[in-house]
N, C-alpha and C. Protein backbone atom coordinates (compact mmCIF):
# COMPACT_ATOMS: atom_id res chain seq x y z
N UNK A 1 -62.53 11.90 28.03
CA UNK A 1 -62.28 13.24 28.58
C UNK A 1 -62.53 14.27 27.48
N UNK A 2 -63.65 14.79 27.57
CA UNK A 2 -64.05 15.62 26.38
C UNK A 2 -63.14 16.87 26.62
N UNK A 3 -62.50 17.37 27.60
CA UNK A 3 -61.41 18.76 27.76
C UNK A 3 -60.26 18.47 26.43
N UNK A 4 -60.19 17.26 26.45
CA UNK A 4 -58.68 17.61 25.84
C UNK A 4 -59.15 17.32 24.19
N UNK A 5 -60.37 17.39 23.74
CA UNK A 5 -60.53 17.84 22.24
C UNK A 5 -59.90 19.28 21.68
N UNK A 6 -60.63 19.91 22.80
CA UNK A 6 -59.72 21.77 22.27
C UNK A 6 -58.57 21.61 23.14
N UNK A 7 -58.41 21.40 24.40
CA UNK A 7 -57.89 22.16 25.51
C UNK A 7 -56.56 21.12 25.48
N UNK A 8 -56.42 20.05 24.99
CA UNK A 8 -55.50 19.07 24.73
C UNK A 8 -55.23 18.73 26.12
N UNK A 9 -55.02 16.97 25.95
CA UNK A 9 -54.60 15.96 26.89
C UNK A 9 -53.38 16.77 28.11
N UNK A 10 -52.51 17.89 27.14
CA UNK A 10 -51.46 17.95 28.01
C UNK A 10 -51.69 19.76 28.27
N UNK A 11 -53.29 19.95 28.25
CA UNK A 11 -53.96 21.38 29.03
C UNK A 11 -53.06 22.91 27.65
N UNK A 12 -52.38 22.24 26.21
CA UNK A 12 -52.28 23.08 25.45
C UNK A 12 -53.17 22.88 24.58
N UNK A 13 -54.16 24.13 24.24
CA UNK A 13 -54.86 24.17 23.45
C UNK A 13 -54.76 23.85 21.74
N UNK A 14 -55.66 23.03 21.09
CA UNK A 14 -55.45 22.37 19.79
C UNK A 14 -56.13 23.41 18.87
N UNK A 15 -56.67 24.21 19.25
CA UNK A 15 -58.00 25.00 18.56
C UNK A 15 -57.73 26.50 18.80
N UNK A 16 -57.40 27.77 17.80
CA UNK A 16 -57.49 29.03 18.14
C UNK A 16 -57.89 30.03 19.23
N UNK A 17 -59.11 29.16 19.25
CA UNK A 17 -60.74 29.95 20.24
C UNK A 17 -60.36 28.98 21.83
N UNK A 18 -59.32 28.13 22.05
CA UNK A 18 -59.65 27.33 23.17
C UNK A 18 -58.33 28.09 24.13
N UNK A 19 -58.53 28.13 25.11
CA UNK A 19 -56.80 28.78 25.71
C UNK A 19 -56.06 27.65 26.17
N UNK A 20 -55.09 27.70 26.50
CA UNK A 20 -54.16 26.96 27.12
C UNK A 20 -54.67 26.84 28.43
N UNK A 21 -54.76 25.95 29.00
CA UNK A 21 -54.89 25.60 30.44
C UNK A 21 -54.29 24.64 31.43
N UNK A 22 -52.83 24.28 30.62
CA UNK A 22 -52.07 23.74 31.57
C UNK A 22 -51.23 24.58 32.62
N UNK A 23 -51.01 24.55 34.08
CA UNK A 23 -50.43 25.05 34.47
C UNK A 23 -51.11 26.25 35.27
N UNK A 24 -52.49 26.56 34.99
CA UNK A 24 -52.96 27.47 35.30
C UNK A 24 -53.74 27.16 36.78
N UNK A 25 -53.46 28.12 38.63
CA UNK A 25 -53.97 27.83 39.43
C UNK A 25 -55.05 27.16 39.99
N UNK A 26 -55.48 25.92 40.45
CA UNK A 26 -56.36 25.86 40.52
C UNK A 26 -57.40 25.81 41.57
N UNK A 27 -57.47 26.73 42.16
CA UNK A 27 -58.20 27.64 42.42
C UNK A 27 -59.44 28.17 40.82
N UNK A 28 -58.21 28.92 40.63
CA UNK A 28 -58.89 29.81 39.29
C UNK A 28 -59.51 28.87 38.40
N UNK A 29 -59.47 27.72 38.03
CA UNK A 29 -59.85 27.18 37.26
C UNK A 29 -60.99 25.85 37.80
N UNK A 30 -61.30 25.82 39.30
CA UNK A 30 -62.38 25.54 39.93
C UNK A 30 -63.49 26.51 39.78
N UNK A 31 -62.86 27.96 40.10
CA UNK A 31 -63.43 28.45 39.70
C UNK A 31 -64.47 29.17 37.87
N UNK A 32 -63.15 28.85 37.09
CA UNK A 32 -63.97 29.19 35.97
C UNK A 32 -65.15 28.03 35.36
N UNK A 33 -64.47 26.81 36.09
CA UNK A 33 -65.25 25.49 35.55
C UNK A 33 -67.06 25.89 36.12
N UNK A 34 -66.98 26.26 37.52
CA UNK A 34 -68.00 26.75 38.20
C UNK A 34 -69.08 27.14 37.62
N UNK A 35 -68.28 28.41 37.05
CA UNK A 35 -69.23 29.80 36.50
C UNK A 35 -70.08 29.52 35.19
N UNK A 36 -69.10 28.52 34.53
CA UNK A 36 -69.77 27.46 33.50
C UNK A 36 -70.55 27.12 33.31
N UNK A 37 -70.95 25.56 34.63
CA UNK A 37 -71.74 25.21 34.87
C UNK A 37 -72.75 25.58 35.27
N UNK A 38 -72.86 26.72 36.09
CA UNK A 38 -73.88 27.96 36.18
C UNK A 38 -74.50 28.73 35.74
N UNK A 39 -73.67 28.86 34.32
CA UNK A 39 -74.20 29.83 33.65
C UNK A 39 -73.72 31.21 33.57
N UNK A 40 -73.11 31.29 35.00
CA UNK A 40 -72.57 32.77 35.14
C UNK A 40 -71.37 33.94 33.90
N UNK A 41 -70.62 32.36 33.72
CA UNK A 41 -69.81 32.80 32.78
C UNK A 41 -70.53 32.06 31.19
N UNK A 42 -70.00 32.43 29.88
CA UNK A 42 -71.20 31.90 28.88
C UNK A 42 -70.02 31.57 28.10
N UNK A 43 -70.23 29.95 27.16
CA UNK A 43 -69.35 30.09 25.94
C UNK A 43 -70.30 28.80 25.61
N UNK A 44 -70.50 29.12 24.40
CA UNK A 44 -71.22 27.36 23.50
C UNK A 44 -70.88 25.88 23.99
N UNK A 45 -69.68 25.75 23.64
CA UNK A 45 -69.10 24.82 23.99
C UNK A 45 -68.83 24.62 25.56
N UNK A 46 -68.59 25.49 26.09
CA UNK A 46 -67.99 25.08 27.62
C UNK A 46 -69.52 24.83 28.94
N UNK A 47 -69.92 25.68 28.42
CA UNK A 47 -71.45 25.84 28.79
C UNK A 47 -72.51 24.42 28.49
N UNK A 48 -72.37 24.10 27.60
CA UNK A 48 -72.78 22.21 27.38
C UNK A 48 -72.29 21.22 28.66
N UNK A 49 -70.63 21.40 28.29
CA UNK A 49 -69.60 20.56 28.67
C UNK A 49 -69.75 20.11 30.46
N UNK A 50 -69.55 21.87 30.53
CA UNK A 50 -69.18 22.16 32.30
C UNK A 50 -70.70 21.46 33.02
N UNK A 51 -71.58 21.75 32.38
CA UNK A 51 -73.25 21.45 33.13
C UNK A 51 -73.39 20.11 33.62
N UNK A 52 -73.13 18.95 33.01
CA UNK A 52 -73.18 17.84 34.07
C UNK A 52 -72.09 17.64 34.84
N UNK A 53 -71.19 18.37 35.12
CA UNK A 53 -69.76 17.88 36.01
C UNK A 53 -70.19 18.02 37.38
N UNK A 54 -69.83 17.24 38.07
CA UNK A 54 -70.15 17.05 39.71
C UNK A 54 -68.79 18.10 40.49
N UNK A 55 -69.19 18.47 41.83
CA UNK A 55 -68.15 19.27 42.12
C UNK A 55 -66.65 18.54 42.63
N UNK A 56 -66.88 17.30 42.12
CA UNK A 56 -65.97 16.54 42.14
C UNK A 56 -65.25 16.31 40.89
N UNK A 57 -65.75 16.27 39.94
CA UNK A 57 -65.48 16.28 38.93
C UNK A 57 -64.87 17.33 38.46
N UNK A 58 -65.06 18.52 39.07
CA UNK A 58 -64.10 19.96 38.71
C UNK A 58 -63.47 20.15 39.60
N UNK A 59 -63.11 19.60 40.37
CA UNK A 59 -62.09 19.44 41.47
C UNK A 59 -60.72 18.53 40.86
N UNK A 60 -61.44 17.45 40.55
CA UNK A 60 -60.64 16.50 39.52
C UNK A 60 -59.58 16.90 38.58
N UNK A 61 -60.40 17.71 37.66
CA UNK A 61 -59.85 18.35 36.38
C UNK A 61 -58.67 19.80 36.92
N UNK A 62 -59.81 20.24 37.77
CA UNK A 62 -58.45 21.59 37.79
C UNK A 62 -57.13 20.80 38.88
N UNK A 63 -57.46 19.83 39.44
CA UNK A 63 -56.11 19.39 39.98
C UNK A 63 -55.09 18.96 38.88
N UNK A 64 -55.50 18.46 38.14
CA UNK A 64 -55.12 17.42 36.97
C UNK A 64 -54.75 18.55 35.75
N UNK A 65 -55.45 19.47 35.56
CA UNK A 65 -54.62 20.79 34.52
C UNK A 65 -53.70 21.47 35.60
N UNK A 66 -53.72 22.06 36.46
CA UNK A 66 -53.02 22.61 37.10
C UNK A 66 -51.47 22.02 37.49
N UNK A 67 -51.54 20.66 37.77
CA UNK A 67 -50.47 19.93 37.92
C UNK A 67 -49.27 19.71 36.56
N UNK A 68 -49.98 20.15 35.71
CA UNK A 68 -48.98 20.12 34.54
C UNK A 68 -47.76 21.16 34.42
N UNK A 69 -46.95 20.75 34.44
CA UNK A 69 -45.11 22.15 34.06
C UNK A 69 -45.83 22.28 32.81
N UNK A 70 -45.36 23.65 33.40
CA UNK A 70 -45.13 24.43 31.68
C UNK A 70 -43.63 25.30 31.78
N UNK A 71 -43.19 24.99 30.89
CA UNK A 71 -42.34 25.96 30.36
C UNK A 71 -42.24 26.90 29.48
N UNK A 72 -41.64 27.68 29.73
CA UNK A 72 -41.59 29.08 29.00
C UNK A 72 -40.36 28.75 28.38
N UNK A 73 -39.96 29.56 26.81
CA UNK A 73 -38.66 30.20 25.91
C UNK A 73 -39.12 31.31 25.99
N UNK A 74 -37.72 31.88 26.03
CA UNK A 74 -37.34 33.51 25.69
C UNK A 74 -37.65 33.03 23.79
N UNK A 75 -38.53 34.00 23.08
CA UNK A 75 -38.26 33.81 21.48
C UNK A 75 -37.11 34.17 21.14
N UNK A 76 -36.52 34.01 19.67
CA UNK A 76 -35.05 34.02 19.43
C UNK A 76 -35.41 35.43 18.73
């Protein structure tokens, strides 16, 4: 699963430049996988990644990030 190099196994990002994507609708994140693979939306890395995924395959993933709890703290 090449996502969870930046985007980590548990959808929190390992890398500055990568966002967090656990927890996040997915919807929205069928959709950003999409725009990817298309081209529509542009990033080095994601733009490689997203291009051979089947629309099953991003169906897959945003079920599978999306399904993750996240919790929030108030900071002290």
């Amino acid at each position: 699963l090449q996502c969870q190099t930046c985007h980590g196994l548990d959808g929190l990002s390992k890398l500055p430049e990568a966002p967090n994507i656990a927890g996040n609708p997915e919807p929205y994140l069928v959709k950003q996988l999409d725009a990817f693979r298309k081209g529509e939306r542009k990033n080095e890395m994601m733009s490689v990644v997203a291009q051979p995924l089947s629309d099953q395959d991003i169906a897959d993933l945003a079920a599978y990030y999306a399904a993750i709890e996240v919790t929030v703290k108030v900071p002290k």
